[in-house]
Protein backbone atom coordinates (compact mmCIF):
# COMPACT_ATOMS: atom_id res chain seq x y z
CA UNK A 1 163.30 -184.84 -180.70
CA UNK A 2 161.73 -186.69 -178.18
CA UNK A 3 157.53 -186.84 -178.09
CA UNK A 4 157.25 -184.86 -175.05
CA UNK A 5 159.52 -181.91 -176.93
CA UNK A 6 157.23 -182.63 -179.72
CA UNK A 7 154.14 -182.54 -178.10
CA UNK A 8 154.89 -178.57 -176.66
CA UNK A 9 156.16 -177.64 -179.96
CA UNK A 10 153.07 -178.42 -181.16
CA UNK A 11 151.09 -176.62 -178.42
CA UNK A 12 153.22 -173.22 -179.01
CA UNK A 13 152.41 -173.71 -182.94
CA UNK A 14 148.54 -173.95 -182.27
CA UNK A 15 148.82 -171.07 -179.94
CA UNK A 16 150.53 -168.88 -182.40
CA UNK A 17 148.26 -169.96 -184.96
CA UNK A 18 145.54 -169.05 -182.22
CA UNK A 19 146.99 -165.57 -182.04
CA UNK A 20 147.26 -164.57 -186.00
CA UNK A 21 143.84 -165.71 -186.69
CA UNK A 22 142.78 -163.62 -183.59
CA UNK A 23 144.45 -160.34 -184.71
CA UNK A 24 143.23 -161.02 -188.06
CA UNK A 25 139.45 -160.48 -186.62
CA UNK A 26 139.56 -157.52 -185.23
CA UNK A 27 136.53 -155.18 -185.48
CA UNK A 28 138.13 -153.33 -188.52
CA UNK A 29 139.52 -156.23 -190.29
CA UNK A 30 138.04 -158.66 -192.74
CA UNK A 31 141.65 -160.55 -194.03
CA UNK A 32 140.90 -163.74 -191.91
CA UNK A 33 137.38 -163.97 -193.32
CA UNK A 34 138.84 -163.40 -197.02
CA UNK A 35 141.15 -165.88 -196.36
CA UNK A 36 139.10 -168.54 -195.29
CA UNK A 37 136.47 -167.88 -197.73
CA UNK A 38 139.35 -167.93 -200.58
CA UNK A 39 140.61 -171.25 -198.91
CA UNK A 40 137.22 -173.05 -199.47
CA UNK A 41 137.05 -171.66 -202.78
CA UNK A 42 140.61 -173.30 -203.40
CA UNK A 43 139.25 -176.67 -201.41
CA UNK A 44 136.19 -176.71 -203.68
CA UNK A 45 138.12 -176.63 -206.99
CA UNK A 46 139.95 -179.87 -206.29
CA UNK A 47 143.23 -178.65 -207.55
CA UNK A 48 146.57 -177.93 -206.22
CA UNK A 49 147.56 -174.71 -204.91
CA UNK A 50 150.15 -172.74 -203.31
CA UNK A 51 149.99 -169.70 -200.60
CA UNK A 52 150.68 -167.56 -203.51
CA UNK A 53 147.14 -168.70 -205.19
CA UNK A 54 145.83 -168.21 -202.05
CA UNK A 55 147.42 -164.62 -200.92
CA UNK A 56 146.22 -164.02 -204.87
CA UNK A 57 141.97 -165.57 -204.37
CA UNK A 58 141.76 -163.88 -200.88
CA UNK A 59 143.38 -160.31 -202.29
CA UNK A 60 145.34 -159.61 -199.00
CA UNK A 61 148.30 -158.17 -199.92
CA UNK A 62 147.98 -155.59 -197.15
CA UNK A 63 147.71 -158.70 -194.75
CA UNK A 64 150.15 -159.88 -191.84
CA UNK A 65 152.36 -162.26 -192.41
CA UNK A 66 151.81 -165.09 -190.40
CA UNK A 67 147.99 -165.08 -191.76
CA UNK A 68 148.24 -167.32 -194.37
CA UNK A 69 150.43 -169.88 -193.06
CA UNK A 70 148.25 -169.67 -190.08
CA UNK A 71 145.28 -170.79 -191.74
CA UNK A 72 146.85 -173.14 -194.24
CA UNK A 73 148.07 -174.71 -191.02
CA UNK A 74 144.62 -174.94 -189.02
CA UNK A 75 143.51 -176.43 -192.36
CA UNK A 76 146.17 -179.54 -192.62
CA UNK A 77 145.30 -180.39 -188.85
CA UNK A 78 141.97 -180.35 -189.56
CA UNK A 79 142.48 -182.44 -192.40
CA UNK A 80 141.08 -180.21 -195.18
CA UNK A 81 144.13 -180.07 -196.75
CA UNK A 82 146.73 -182.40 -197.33
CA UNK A 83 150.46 -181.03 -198.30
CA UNK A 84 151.59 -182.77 -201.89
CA UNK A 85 154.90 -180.91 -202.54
CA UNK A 86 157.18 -178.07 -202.83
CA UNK A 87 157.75 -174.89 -205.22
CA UNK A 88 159.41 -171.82 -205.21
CA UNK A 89 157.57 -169.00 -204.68
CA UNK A 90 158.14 -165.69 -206.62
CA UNK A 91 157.11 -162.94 -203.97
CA UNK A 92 160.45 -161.85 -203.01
CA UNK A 93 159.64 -162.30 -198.92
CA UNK A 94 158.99 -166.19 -200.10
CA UNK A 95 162.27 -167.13 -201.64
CA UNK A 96 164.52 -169.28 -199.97
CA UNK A 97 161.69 -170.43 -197.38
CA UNK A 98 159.52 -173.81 -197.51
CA UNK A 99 156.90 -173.63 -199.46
CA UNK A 100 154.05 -175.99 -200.22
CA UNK A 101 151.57 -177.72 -202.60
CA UNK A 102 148.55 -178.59 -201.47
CA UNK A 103 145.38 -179.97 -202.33
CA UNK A 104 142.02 -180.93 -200.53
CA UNK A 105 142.24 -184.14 -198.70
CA UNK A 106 139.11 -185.37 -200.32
CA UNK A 107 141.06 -184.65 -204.01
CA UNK A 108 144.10 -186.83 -202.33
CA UNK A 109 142.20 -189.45 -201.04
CA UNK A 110 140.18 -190.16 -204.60
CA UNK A 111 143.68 -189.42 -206.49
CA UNK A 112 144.71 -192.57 -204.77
């Protein structure tokens, strides 16, 4: 892949990221607000966690889908979070996808 393939790739992730944390704000929804809140909690701790531990903090079962690995993503490019491995998830929609570890950058930089 060259960089300039990279580089848009890049741009159209940000910009769908863009869009689920948009549609998660609407007026009549609180998910992205749970989910960020739960996210800092997670951050704060200093442990590792998954999405799952996230979906589980934030209680947003009911949210889309492309929530929380919209603002797991936001979070690693902002670096917040730093990924540290893989699992497998056990929600059924999970299995068979990538799934991460991660842990606050400021854990992984004193872990060092």
């Amino acid at each position: 892949m060259s960089a300039g393939q990279l580089a848009l790739g890049l741009a159209d992730r940000h910009e769908g990221q863009a869009a689920a944390l948009a549609a998660a704000t609407a007026g009549h929804r609180d998910h992205r607000h749970r989910v960020e809140a739960a996210l800092a909690q997670l951050i704060a701790a200093g442990r590792e966690f998954t999405a799952d531990d996230l979906r589980r903090v934030a209680d947003v079962s009911d949210a889309r889908p492309n929530l929380l690995p919209s603002v797991l993503g936001c979070a690693a490019r902002d670096g917040l979070i730093v990924r540290v491995g893989d699992y497998a998830s056990r929600r059924r929609p999970r299995r068979g996808s990538r799934n991460g570890t991660w842990i606050a950058a400021t854990a992984s930089e004193s872990a060092a």
